[in-house]
N, C-alpha and C. Protein backbone atom coordinates (compact mmCIF):
# COMPACT_ATOMS: atom_id res chain seq x y z
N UNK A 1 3.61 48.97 -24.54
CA UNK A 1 3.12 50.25 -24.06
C UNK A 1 1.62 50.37 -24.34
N UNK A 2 1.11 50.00 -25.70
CA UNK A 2 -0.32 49.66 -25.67
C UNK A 2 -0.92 49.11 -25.29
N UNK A 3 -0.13 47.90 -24.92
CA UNK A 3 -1.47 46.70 -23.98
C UNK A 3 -1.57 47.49 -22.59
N UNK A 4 -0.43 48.07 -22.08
CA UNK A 4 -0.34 48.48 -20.29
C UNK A 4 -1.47 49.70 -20.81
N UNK A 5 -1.47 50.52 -21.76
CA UNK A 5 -2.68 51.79 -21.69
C UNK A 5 -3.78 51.42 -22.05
N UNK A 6 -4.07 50.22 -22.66
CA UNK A 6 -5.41 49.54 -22.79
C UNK A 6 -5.71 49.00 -21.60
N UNK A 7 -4.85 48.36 -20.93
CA UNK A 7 -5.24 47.81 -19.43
C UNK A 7 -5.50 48.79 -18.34
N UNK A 8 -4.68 49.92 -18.65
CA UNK A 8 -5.34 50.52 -17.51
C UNK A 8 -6.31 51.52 -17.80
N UNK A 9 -6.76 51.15 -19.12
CA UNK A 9 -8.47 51.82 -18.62
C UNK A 9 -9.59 51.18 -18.75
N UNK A 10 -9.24 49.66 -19.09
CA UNK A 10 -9.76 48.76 -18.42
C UNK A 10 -10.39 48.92 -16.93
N UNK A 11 -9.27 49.24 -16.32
CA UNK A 11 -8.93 49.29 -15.12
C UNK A 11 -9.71 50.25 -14.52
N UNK A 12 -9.80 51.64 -14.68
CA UNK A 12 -10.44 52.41 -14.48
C UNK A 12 -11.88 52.56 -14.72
N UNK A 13 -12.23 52.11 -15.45
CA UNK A 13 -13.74 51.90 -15.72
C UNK A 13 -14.02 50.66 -15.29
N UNK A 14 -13.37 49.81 -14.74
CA UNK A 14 -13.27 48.74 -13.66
C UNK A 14 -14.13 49.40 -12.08
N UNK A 15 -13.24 50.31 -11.63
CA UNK A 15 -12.87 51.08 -10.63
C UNK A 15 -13.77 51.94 -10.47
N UNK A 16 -14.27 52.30 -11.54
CA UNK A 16 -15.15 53.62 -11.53
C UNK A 16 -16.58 52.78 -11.16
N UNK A 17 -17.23 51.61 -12.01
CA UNK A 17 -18.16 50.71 -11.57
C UNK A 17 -17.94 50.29 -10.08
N UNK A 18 -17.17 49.80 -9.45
CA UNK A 18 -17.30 49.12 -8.25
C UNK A 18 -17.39 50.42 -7.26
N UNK A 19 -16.44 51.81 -7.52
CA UNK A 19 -16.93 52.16 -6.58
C UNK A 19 -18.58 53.21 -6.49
N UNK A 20 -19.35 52.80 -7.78
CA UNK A 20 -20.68 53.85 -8.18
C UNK A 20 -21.31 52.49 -6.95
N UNK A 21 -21.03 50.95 -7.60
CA UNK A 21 -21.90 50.06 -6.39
C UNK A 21 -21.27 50.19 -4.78
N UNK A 22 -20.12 50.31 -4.94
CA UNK A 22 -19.87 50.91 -2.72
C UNK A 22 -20.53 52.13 -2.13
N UNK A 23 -20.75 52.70 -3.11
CA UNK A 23 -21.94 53.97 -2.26
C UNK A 23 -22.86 53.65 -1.80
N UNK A 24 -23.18 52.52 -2.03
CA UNK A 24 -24.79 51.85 -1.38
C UNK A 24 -24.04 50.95 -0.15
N UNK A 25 -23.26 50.68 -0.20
CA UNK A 25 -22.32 50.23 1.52
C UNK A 25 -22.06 50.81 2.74
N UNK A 26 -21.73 52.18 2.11
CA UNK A 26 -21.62 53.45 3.12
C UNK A 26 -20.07 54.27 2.47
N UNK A 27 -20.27 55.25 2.96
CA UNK A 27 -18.59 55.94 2.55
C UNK A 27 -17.41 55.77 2.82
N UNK A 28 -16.40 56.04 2.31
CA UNK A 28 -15.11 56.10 2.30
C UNK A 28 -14.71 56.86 3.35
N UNK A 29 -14.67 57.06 4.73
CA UNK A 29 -14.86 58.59 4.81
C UNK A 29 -13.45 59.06 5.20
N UNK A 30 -12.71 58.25 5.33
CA UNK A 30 -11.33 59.13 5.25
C UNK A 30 -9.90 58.01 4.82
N UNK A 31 -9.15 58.75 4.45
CA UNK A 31 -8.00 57.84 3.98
C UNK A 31 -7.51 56.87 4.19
N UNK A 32 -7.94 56.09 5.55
CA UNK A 32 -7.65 54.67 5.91
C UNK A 32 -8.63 54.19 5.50
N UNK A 33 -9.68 54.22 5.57
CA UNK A 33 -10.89 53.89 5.01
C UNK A 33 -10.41 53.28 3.15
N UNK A 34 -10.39 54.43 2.43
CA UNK A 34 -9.36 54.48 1.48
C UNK A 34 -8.72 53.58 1.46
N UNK A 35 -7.43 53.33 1.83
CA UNK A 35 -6.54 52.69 1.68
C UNK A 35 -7.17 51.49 1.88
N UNK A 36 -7.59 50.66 3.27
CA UNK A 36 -7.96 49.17 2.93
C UNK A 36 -8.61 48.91 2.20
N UNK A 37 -9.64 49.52 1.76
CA UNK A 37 -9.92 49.20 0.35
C UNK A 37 -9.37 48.69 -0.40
N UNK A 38 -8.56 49.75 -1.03
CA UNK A 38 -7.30 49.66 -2.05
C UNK A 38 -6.29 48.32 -1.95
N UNK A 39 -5.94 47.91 -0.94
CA UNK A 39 -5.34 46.39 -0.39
C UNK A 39 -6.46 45.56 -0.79
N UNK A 40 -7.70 45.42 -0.09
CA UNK A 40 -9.08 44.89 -0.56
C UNK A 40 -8.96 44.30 -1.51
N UNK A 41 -9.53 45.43 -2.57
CA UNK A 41 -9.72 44.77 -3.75
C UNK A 41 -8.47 44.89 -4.62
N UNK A 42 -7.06 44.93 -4.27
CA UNK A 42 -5.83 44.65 -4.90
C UNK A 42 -5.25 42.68 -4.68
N UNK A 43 -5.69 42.53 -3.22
CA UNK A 43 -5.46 41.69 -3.29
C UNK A 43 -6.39 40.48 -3.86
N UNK A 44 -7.94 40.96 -4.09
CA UNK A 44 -8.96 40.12 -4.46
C UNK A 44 -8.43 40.41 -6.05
N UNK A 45 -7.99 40.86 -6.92
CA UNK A 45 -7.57 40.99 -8.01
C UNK A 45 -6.49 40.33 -8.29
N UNK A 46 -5.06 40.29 -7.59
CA UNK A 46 -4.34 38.99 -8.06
C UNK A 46 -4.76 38.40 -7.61
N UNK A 47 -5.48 37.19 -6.35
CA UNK A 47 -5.54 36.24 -6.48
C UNK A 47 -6.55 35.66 -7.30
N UNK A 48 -7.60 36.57 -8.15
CA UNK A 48 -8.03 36.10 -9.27
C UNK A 48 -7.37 36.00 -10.63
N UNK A 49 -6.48 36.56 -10.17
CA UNK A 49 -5.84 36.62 -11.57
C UNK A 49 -5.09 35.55 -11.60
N UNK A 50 -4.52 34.92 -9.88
CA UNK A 50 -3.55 34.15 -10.06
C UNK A 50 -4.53 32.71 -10.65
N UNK A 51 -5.65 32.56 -9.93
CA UNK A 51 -6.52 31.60 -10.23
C UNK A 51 -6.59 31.38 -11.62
N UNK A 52 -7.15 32.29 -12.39
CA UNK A 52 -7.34 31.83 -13.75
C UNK A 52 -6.04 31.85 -14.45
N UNK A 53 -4.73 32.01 -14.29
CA UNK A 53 -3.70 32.20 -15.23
C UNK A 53 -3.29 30.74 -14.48
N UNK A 54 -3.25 30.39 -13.16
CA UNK A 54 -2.39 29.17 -13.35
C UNK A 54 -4.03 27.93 -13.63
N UNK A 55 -4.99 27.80 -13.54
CA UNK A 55 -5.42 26.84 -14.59
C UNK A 55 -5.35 26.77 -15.96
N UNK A 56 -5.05 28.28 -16.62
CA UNK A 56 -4.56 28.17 -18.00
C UNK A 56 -3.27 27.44 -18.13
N UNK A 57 -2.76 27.56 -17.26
CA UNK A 57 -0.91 27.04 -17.70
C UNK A 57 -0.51 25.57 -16.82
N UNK A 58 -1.40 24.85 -16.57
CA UNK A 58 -1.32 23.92 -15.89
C UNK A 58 -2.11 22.82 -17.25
N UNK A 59 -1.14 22.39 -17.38
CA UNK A 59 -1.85 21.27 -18.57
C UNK A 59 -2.35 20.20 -18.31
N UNK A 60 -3.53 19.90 -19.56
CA UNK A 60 -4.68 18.86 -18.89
C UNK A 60 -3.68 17.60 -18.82
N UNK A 61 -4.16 16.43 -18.30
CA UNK A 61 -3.24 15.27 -17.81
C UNK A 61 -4.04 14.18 -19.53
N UNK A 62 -2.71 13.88 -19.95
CA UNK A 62 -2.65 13.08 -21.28
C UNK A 62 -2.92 11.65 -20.69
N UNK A 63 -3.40 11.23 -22.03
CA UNK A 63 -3.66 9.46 -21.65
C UNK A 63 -3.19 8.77 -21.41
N UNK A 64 -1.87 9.00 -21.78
CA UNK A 64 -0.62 8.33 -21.37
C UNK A 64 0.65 9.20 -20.27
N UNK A 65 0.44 9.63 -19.03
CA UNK A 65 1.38 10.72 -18.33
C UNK A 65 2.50 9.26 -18.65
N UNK A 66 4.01 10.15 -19.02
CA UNK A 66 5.04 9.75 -18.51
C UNK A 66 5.66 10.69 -17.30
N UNK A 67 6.87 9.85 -17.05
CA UNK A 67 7.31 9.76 -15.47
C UNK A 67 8.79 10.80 -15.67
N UNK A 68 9.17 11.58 -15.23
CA UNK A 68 9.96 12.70 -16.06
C UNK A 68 11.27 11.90 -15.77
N UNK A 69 11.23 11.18 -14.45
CA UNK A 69 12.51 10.30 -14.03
C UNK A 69 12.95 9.56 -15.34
N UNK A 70 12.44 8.21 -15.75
CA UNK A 70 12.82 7.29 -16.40
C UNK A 70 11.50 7.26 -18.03
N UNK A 71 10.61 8.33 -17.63
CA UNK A 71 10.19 8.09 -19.15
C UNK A 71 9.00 6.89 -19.38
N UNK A 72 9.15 5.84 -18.18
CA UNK A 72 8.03 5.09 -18.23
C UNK A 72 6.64 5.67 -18.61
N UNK A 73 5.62 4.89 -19.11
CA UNK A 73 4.21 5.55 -18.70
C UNK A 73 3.62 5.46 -17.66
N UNK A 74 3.42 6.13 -16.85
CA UNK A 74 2.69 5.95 -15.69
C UNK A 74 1.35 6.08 -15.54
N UNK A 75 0.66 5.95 -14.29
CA UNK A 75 -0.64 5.70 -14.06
C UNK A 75 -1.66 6.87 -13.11
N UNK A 76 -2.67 7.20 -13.52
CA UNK A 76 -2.85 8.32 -13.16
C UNK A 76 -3.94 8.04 -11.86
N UNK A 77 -3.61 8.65 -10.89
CA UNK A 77 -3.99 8.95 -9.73
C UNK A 77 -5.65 9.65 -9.06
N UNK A 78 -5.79 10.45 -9.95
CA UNK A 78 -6.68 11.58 -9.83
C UNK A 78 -5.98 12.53 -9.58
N UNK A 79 -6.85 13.61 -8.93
CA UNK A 79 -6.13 15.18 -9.05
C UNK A 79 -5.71 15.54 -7.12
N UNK A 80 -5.39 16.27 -7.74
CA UNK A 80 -4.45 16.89 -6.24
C UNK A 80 -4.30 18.54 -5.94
N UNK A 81 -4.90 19.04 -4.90
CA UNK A 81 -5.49 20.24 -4.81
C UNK A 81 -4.99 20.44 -3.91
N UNK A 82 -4.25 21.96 -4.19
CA UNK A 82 -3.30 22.30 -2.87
C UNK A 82 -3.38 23.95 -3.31
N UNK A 83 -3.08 24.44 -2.08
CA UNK A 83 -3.19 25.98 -2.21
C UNK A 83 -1.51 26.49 -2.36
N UNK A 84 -1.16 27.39 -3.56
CA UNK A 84 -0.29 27.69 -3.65
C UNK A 84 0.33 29.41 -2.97
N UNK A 85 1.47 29.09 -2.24
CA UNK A 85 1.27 30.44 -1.62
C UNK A 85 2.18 31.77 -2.40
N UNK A 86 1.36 32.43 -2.28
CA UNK A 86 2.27 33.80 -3.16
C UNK A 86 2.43 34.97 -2.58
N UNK A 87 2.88 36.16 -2.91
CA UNK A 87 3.44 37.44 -1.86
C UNK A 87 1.82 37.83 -1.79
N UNK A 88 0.74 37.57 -2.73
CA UNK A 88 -0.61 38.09 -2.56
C UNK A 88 -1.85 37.13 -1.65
N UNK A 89 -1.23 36.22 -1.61
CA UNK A 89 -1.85 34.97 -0.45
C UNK A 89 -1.78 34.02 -0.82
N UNK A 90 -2.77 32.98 -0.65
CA UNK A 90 -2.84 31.74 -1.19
C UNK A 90 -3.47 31.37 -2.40
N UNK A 91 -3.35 30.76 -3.43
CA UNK A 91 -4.13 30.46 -4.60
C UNK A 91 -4.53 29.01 -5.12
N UNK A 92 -5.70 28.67 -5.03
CA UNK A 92 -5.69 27.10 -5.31
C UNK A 92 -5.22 27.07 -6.32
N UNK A 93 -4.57 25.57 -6.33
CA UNK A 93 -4.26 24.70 -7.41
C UNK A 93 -4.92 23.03 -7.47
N UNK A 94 -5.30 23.22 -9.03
CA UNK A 94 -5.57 21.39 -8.89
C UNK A 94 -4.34 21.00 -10.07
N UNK A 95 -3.83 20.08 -9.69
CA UNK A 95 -2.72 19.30 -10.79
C UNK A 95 -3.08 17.83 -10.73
N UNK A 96 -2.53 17.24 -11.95
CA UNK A 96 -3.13 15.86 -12.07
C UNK A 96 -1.92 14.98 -10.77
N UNK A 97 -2.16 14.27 -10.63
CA UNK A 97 -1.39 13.35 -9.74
C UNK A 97 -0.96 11.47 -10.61
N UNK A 98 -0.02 11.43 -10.12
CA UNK A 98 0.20 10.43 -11.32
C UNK A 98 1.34 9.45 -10.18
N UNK A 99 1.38 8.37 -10.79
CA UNK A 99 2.50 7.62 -10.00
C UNK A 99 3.23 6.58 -11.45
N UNK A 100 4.84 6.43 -11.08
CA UNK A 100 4.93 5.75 -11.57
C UNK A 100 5.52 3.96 -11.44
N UNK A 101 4.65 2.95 -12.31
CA UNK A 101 5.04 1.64 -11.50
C UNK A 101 6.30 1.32 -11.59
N UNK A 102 7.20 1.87 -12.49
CA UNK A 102 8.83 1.50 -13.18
C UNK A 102 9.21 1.66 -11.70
N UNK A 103 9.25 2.99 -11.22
CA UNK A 103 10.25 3.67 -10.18
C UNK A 103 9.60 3.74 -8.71
């Protein structure tokens, strides 16, 4: 309950900055106006969020990758960059790429 009321005034003084800099864009001037916005920068917000949470949770590639099949060590490829798709759009991903010679 404290982290969600710390976040959302985060959030708000987030909100309150971006929109003191959109007054120099031109106005809001009526509720659709409004609203895409609100989609706008909702969706530019998860997919940053998705960005930095899945390079946190994507682990760096070890010196030795094994092969989840048989356990061999395998040999590493370079990386492999693909856009992952989510209900908020697409989000890059880089993952290590690996092959293995056993299998």
């Amino acid at each position: 309950m404290a982290r969600n009321k710390a976040l959302e005034e985060r959030v708000k003084t987030l909100v309150a900055e971006m929109l003191a800099e959109e007054e120099g864009e031109g106005p809001l001037d009526n509720i659709n106006d409004i609203e895409d916005a609100m989609v706008r920068v909702g969706d530019l917000v998860a997919r940053e969020f998705g960005v930095q949470a899945l390079a946190a949770h994507t682990r760096p590639l070890s010196e030795d990758p094994c092969c989840p099949e048989c356990g061999h060590v395998g040999e590493h490829l370079g990386k492999r960059e693909r856009e992952l798709i989510t209900r908020r759009g697409e989000v890059p991903l880089s993952e290590a790429k690996c092959r293995c010679p056993k299998c």
